[in-house]
Structure formats: structure tokens, C-alpha cells
Protein backbone atom coordinates (compact mmCIF):
# COMPACT_ATOMS: atom_id res chain seq x y z
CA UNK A 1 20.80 3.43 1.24
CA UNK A 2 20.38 6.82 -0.58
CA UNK A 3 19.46 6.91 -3.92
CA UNK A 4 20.16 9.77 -5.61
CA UNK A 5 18.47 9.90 -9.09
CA UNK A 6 16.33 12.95 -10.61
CA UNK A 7 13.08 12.99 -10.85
CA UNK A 8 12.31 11.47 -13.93
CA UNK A 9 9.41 8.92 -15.87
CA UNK A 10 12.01 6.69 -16.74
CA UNK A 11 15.59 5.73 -16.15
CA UNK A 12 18.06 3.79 -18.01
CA UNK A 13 19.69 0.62 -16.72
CA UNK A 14 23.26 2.01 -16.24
CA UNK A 15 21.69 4.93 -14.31
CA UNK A 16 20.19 2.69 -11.97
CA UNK A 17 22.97 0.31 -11.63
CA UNK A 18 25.30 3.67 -11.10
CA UNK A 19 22.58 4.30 -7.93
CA UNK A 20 22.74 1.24 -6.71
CA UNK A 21 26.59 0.70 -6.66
CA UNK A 22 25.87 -2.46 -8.21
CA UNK A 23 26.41 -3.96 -12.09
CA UNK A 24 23.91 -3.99 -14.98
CA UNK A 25 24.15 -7.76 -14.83
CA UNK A 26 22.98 -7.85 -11.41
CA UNK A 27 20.13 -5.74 -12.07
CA UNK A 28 18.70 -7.94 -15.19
CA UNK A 29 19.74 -11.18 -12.96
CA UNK A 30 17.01 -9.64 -10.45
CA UNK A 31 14.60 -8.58 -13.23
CA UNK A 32 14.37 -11.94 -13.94
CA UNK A 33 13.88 -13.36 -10.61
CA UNK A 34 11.50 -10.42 -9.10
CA UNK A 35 8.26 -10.35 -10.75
CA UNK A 36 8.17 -7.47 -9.19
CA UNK A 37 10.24 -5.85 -11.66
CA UNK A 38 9.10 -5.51 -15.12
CA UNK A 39 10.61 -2.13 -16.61
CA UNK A 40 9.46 -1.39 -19.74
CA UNK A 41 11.24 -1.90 -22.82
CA UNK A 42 12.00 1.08 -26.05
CA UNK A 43 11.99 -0.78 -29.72
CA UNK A 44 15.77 -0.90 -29.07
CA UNK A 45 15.34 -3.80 -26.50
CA UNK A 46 16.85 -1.19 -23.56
CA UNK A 47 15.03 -1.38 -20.09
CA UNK A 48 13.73 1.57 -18.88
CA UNK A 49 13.21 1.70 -15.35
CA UNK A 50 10.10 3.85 -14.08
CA UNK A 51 10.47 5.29 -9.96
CA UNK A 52 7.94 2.34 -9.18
CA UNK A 53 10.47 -0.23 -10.32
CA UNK A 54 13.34 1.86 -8.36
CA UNK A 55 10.96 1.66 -5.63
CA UNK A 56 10.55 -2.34 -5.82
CA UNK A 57 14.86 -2.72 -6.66
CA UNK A 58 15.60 -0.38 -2.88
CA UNK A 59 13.11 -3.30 -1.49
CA UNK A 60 14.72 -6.27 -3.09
CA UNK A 61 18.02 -4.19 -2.29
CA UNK A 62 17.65 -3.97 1.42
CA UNK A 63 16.32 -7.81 1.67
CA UNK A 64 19.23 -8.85 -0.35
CA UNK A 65 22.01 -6.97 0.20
CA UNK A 66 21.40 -5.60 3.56
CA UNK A 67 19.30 -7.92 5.00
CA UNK A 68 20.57 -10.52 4.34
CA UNK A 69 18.52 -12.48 2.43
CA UNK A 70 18.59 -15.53 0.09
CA UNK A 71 17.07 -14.67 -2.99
CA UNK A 72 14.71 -17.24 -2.42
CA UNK A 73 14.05 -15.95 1.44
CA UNK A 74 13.62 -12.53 -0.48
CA UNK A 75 10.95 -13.27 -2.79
CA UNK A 76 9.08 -15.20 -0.09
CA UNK A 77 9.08 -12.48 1.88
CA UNK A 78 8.22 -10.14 -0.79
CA UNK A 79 5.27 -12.44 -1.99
CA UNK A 80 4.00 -13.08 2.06
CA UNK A 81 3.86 -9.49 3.08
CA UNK A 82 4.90 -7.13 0.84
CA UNK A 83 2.75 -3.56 2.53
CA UNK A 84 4.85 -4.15 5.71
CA UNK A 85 8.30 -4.91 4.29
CA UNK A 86 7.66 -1.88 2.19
CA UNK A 87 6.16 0.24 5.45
CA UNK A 88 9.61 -0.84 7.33
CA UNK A 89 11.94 0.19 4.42
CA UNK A 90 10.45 3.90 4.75
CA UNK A 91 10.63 4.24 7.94
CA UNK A 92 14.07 2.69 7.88
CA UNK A 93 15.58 5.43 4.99
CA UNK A 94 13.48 7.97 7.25
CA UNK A 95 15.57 7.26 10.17
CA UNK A 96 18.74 6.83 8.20
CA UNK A 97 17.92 10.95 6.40
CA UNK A 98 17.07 12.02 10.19
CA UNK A 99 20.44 10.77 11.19
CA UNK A 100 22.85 12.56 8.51
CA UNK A 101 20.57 15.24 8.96
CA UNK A 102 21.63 15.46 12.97
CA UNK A 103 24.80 14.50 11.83
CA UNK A 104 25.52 17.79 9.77
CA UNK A 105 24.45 19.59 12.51
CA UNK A 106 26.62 18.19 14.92
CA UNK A 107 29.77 18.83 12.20
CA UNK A 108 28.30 22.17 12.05
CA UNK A 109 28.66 23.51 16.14
């Protein structure tokens, strides 16, 4: 999955559901289930999300959504081994930007 967001210190929750093609609800549901995931919070109460959390939500993402996953099979996996899930994930979205990338030039001759 592509996520395209700009390079920013922080993002609001709606931005980062909008990414994810998922609700706002579904995003605090996993904020409180991940301890992964602690964005930070403005004197307003709203979350904003830093590109380390948006980094931890692709992981839970792939596990979950993907994957596969229960959330509980999710954050055992997360907890067990979390430098190779993460290690697969890139090389995963680096196959997956190689492949549109041959793609367009394919559409292109």
C-alpha cells in the first residue's frame, strides 16, 4: 500500500485515516491497542501523528489488513520480532514501487 502524505512533522488524524482508506475510529481503536502508537496530543485533545507513527500504522496495516492477522496475532508478532517484520514491509512496498514503476513503462511502448 502507497501512502501518499507530504512530508511533514506531524499529521492530523483525518489525514491519516484519508491515507489509509480507513475511518478515524479505526485508527484510535488501534491507538489503543498498539503501544506502538502513541501520537502526540495539541491542548485541544487532537492526535497528531508524527512519520514514525505512520511508519508503525503501514506495519500494523499490512499485519492486519493484508496479512491477515488477528489483532492479537498482530501485536504478538509485533512484540516477538518487530526489526524483521519491519525489514519485510520495506522490501515488500520496494517491490510493489518497482512493479508500477515497470508497469508505466510497459503502458508507455
Amino acid at each position: 500500500m502507497q501512502i501518499n502524505l507530504p512530508d511533514k512533522r506531524y499529521y492530523k488524524i483525518g489525514e491519516v485515516a484519508k491515507a489509509f482508506e480507513v475511518n478515524t475510529s479505526l485508527i484510535r481503536f488501534w491507538e489503543n491497542e498498539f503501544d506502538v502508537l502513541k501520537p502526540k496530543k495539541n491542548k485541544k485533545g487532537n492526535r497528531l501523528f508524527t512519520p514514525e507513527d505512520l511508519e508503525n500504522l503501514k506495519l500494523i496495516y499490512f499485519l492486519v489488513k493484508e496479512k491477515g492477522f488477528t489483532l492479537e496475532g498482530a501485536k504478538k508478532k509485533l512484540k516477538e520480532n518487530p526489526d524483521e517484520i519491519f525489514s519485510n514491509h520495506k522490501i515488500i512496498m520496494r517491490l510493489e514501487s518497482i512493479k508500477s514503476e515497470l508497469l508505466e513503462i510497459k503502458n508507455q511502448l
